[in-house]
C-alpha atoms as a PDB file:
ATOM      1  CA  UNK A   1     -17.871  -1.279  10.828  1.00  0.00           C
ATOM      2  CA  UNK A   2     -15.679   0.322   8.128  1.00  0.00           C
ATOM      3  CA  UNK A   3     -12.148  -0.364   8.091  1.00  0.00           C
ATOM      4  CA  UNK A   4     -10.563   2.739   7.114  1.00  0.00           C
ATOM      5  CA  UNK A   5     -12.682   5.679   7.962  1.00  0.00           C
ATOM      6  CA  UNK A   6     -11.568   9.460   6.925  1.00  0.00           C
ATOM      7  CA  UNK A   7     -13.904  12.633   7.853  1.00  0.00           C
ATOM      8  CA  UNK A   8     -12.934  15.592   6.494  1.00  0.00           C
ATOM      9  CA  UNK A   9      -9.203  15.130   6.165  1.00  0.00           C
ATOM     10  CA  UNK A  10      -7.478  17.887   4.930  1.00  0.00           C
ATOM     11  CA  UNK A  11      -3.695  17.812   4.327  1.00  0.00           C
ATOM     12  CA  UNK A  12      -1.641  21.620   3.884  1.00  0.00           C
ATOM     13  CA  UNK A  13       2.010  21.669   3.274  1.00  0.00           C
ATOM     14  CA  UNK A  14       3.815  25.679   3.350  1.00  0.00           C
ATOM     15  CA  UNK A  15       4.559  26.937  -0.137  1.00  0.00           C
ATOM     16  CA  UNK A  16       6.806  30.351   0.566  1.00  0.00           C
ATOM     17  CA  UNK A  17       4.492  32.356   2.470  1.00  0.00           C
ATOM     18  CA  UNK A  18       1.324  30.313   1.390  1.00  0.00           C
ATOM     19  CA  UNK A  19      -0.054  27.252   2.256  1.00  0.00           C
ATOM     20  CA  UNK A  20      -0.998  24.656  -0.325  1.00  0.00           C
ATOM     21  CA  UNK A  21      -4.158  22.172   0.428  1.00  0.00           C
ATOM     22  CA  UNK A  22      -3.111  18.528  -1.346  1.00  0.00           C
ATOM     23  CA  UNK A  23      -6.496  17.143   0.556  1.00  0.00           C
ATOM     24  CA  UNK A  24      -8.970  19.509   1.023  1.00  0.00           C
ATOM     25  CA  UNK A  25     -12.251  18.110   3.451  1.00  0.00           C
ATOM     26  CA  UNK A  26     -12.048  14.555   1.996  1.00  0.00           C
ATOM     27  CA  UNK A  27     -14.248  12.188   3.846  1.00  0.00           C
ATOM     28  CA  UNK A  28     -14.066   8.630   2.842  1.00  0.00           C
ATOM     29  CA  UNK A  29     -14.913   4.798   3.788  1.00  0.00           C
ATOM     30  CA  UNK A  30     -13.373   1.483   2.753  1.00  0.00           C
ATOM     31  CA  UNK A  31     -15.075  -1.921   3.739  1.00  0.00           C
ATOM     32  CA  UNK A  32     -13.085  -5.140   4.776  1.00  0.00           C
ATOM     33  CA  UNK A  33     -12.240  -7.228   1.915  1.00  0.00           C
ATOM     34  CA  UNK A  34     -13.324  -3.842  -0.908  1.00  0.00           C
ATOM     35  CA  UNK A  35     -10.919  -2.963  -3.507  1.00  0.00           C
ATOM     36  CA  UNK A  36     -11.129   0.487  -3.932  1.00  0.00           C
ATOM     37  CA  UNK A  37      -9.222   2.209  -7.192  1.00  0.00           C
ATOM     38  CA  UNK A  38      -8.200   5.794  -6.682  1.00  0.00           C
ATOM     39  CA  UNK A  39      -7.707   7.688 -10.466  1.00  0.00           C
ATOM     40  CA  UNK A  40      -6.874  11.366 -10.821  1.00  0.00           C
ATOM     41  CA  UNK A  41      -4.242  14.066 -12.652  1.00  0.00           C
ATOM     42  CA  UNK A  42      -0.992  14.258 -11.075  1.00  0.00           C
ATOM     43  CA  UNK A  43      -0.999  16.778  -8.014  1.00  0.00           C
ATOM     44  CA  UNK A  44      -4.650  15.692  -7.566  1.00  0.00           C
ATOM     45  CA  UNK A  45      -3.285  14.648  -4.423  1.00  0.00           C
ATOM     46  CA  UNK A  46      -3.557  10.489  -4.724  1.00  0.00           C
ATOM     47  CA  UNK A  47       0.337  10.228  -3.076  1.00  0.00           C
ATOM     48  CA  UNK A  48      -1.302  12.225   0.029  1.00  0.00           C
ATOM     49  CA  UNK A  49      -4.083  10.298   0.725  1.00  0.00           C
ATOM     50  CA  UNK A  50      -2.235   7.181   0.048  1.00  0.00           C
ATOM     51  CA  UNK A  51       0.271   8.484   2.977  1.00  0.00           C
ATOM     52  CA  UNK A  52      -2.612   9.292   5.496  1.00  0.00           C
ATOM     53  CA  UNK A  53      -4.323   6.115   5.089  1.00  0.00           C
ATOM     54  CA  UNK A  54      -0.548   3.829   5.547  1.00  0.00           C
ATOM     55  CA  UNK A  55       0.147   6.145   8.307  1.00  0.00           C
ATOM     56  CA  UNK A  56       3.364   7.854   6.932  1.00  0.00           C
ATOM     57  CA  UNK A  57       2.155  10.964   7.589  1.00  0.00           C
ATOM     58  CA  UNK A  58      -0.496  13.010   9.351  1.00  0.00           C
ATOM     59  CA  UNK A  59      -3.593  15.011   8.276  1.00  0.00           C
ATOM     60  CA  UNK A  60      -3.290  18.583   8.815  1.00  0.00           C
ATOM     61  CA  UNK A  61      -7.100  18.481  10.294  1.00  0.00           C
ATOM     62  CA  UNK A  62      -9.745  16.119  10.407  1.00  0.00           C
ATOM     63  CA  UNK A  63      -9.599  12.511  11.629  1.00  0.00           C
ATOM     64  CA  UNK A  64      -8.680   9.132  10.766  1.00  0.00           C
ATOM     65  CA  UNK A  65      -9.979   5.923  12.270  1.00  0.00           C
ATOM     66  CA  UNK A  66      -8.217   2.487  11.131  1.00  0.00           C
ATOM     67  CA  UNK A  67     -10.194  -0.640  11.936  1.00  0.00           C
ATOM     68  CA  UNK A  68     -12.188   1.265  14.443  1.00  0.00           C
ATOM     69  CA  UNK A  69      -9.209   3.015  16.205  1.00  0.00           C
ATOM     70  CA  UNK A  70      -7.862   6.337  16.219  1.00  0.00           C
ATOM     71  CA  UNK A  71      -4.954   6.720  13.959  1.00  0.00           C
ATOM     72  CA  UNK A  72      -4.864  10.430  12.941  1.00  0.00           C
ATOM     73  CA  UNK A  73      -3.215  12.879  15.761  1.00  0.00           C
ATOM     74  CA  UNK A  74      -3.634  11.382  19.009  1.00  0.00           C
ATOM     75  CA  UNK A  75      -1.069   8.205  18.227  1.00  0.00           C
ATOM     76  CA  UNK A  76       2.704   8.753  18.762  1.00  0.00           C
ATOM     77  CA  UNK A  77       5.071   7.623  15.839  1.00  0.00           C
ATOM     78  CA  UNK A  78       5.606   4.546  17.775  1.00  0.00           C
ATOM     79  CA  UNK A  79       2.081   3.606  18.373  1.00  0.00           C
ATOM     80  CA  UNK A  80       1.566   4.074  14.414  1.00  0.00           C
ATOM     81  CA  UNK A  81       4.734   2.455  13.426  1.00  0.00           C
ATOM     82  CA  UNK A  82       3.002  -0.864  15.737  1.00  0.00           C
ATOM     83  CA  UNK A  83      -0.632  -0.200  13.720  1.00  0.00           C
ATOM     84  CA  UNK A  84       0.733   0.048  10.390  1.00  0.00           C
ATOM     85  CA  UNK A  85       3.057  -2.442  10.499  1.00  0.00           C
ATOM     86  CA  UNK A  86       0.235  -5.020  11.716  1.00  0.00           C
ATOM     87  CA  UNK A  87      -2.590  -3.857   9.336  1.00  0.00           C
ATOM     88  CA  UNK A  88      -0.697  -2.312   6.533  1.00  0.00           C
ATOM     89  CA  UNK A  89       1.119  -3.750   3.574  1.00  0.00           C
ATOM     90  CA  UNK A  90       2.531  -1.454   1.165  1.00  0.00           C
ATOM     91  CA  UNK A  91       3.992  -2.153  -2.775  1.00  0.00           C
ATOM     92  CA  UNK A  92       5.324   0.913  -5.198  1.00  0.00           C
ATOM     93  CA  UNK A  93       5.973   1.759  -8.851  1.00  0.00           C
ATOM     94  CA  UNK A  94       9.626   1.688  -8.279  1.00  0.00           C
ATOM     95  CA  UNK A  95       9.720  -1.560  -6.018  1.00  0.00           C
ATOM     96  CA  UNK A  96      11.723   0.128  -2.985  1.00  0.00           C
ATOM     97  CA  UNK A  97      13.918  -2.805  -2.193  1.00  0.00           C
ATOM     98  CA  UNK A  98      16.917  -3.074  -0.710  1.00  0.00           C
ATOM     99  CA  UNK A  99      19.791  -3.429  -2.789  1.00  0.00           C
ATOM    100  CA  UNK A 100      22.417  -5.105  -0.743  1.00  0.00           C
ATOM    101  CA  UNK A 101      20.323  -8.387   0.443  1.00  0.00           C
ATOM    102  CA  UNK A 102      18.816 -10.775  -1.411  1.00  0.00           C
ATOM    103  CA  UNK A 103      15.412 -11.791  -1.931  1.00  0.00           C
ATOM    104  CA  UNK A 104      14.527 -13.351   1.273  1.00  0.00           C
ATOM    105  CA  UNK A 105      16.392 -10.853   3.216  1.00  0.00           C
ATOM    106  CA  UNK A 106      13.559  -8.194   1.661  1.00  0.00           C
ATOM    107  CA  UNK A 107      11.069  -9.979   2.379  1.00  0.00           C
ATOM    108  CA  UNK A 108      11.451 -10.396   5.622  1.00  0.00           C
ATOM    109  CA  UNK A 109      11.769  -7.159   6.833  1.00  0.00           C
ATOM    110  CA  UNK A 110       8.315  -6.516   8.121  1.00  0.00           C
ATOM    111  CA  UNK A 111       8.815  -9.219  10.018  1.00  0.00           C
ATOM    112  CA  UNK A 112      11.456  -6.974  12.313  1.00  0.00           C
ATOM    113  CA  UNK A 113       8.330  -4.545  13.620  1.00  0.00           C
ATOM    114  CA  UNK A 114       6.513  -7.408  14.165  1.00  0.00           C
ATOM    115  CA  UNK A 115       4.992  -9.005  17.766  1.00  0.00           C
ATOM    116  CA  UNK A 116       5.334 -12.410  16.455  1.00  0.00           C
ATOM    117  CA  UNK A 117       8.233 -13.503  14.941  1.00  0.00           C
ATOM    118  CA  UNK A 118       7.809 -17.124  15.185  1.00  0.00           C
ATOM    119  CA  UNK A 119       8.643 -19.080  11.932  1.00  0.00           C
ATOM    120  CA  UNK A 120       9.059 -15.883   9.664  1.00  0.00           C
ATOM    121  CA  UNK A 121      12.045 -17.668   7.677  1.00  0.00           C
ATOM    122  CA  UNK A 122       8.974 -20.411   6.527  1.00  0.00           C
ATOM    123  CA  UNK A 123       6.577 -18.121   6.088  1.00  0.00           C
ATOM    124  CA  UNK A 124       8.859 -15.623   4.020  1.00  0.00           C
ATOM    125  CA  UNK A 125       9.966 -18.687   1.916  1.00  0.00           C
ATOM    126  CA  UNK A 126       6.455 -20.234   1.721  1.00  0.00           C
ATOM    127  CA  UNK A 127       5.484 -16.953  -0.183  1.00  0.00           C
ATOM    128  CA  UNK A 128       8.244 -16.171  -2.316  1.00  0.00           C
ATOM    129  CA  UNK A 129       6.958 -19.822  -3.570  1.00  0.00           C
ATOM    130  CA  UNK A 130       3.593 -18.564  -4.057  1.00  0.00           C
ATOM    131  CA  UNK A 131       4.468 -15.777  -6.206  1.00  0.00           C
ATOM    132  CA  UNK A 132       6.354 -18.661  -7.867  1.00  0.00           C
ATOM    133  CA  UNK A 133      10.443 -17.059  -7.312  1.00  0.00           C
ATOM    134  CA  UNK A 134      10.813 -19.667  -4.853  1.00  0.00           C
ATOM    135  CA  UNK A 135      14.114 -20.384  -6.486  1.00  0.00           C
ATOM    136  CA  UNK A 136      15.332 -16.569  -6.508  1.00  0.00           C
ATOM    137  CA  UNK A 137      15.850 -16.941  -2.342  1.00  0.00           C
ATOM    138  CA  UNK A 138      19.432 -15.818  -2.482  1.00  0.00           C
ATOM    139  CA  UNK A 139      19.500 -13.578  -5.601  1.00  0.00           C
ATOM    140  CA  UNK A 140      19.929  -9.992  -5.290  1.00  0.00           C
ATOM    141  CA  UNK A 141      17.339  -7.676  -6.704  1.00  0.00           C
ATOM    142  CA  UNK A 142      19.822  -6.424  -9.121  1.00  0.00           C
ATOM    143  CA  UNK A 143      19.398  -9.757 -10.507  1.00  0.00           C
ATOM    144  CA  UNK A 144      15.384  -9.995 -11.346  1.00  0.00           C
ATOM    145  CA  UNK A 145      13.589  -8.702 -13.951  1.00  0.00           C
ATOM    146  CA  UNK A 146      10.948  -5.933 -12.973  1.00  0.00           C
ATOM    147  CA  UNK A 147       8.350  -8.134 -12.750  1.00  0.00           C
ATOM    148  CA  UNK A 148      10.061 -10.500 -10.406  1.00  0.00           C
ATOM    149  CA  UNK A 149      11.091  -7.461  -8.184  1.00  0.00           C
ATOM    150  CA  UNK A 150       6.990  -6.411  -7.985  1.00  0.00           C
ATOM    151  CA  UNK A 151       6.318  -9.931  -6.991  1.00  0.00           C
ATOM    152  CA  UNK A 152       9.100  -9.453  -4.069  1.00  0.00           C
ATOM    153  CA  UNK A 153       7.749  -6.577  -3.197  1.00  0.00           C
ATOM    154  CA  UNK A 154       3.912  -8.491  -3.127  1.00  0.00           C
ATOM    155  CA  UNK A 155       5.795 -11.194  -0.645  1.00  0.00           C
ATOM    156  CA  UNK A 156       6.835  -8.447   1.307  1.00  0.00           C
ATOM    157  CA  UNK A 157       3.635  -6.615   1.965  1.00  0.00           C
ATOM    158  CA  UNK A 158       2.027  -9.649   2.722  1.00  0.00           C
ATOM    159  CA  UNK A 159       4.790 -11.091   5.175  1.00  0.00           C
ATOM    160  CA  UNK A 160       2.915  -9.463   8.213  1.00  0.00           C
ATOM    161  CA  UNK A 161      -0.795 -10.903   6.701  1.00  0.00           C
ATOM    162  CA  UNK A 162      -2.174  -7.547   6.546  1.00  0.00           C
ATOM    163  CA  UNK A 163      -5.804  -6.487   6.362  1.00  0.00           C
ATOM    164  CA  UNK A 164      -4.989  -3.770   4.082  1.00  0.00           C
ATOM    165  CA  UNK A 165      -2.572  -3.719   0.895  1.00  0.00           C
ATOM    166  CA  UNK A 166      -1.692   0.104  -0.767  1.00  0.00           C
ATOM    167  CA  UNK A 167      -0.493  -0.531  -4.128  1.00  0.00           C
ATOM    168  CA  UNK A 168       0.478   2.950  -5.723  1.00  0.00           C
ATOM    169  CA  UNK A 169       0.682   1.931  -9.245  1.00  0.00           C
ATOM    170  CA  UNK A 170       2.127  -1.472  -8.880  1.00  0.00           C
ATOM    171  CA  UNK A 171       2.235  -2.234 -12.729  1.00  0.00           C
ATOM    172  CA  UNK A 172       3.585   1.299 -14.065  1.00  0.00           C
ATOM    173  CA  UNK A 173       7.136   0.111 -14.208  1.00  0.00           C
ATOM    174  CA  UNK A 174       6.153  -3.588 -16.141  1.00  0.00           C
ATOM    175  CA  UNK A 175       5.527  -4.266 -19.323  1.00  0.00           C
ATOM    176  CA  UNK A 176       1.801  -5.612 -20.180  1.00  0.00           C
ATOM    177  CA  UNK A 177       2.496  -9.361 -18.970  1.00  0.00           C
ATOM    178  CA  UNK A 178       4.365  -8.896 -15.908  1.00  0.00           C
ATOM    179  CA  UNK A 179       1.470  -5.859 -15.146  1.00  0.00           C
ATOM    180  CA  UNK A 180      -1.346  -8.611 -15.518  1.00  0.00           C
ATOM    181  CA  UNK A 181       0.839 -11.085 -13.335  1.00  0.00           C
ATOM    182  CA  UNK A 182       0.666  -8.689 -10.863  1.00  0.00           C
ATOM    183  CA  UNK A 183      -2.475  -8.006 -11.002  1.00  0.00           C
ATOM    184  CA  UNK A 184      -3.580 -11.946 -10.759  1.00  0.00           C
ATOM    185  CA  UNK A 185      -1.505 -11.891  -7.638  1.00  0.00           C
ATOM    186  CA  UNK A 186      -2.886  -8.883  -5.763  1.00  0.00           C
ATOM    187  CA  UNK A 187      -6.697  -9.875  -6.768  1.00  0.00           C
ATOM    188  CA  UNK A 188      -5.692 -13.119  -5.398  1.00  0.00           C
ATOM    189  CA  UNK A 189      -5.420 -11.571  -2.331  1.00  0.00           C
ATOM    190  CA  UNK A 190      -8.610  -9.734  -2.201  1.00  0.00           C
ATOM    191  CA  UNK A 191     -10.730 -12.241  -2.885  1.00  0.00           C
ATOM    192  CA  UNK A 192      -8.433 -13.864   0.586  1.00  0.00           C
ATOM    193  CA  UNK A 193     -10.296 -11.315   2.477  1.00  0.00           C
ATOM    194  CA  UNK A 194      -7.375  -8.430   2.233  1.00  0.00           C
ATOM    195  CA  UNK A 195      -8.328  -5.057   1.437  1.00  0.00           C
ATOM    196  CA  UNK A 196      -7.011  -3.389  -1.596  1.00  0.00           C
ATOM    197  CA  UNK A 197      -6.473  -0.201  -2.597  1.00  0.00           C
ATOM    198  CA  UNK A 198      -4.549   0.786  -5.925  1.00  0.00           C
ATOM    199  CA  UNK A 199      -3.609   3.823  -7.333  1.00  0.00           C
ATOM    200  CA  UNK A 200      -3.420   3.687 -10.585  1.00  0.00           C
ATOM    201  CA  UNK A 201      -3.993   6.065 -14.280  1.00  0.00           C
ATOM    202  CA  UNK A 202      -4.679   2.899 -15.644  1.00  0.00           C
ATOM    203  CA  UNK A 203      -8.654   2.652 -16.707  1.00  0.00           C
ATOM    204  CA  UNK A 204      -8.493  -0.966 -17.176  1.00  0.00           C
ATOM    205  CA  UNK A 205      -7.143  -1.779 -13.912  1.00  0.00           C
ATOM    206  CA  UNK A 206      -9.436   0.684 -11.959  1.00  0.00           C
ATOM    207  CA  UNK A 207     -11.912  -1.934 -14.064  1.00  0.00           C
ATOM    208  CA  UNK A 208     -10.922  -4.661 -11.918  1.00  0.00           C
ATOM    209  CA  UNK A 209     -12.270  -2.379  -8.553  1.00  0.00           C
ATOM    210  CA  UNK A 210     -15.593  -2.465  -6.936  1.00  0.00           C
ATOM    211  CA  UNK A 211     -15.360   1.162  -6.413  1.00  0.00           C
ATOM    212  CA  UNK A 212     -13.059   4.389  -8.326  1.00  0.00           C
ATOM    213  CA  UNK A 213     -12.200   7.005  -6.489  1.00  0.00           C
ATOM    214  CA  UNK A 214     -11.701  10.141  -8.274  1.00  0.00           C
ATOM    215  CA  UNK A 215      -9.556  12.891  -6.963  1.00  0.00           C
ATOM    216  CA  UNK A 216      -9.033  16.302  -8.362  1.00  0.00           C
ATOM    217  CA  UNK A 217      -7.258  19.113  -6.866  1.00  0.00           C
ATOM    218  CA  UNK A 218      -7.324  17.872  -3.291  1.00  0.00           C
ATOM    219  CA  UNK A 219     -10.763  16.758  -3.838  1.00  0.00           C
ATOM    220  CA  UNK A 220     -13.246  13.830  -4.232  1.00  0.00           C
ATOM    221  CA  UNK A 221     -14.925  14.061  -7.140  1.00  0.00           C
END
């Protein structure tokens, strides 16, 4: 059984007195454990379908089944706040950490939504060390280079040991080396058994994929 499952998604938002598709009929599968590139022109609508699939916001029509179950329409916000914060992990360009705590603080954030928050502290600090800042616990992000802050942001999105990781261009903010750090890190986790999806304008990187997924204008092409 597929793990993320989308038939004929489409996604409209109101522009004025017109309606603008940013999916249009996009049906799509992802396998446990695939990593899945998605490429395209900007307003090809790669931020939208990176939205539906973490569950921060709904298709206009079509549906969308997530390890099986319904995740589309018929959940309330609560019910997908509990699925995505159990299956989802989710790392950005621009980081999207909290400014006011430190390190560990971030990291264990998903760790607040979850059912089981038995030994978080351990496990927060047991992969800070893997993503080797175990000696940044205390700092505050304003404090890391951009590289470190991706790698708190990887600690984060795997705090909850999700089955999927959405990386929406994880390595556009970092220079070369910190991007291929990165990189070793989140393949790292693949080959763990995590599913991976990465948007990305980067061809070598979409190299590193099993599969590209190209969008254009709402569209698989």
């Amino acid at each position: 059984m597929s793990l993320i499952t989308l038939n004929h998604i489409t996604k409209s938002f109101a522009v004025g007195e017109s309606q603008f598709r940013a999916l249009d009929n996009v049906s799509l599968s992802v396998e446990p454990g695939e990593f899945v590139a998605i490429m395209g022109p900007s307003g090809s609508g790669k931020s939208t379908l990176m939205n539906i699939i973490g569950l921060l916001d709904r298709p206009s029509s079509g549906e969308y089944r997530l390890d099986g179950r319904p995740a589309s329409t018929t959940m309330s916000d609560r019910q997908q706040a509990r699925l995505r914060s159990e299956f989802i992990g989710f790392i950005f360009q621009n980081f999207n950490l909290l400014p006011n705590v430190d390190v560990l603080a971030n990291v264990l954030l998903p760790a607040m939504y979850s059912r089981d928050q038995r030994d978080s502290k351990q496990r927060a600090e047991r992969l800070l060390q893997e993503v080797g800042l175990g000696h940044r616990l205390r700092y505050q992000p304003n404090k890391l280079s951009g590289g470190e802050k991706q790698r708190v942001a990887i600690a984060r999105a795997l705090m909850n040991n999700p089955k999927v990781i959405l990386a929406d261009e994880p390595t556009g903010n970092l220079d070369s080396k910190s991007g291929q750090e990165v990189m070793k890190l989140l393949t790292a986790q693949r080959h763990r058994g995590t599913t991976l999806l990465l948007v990305t304008h980067n061809h070598d990187l979409a190299r590193l994929a099993d599969r590209v997924i190209q969008l254009m204008d709402g569209r698989i092409v």
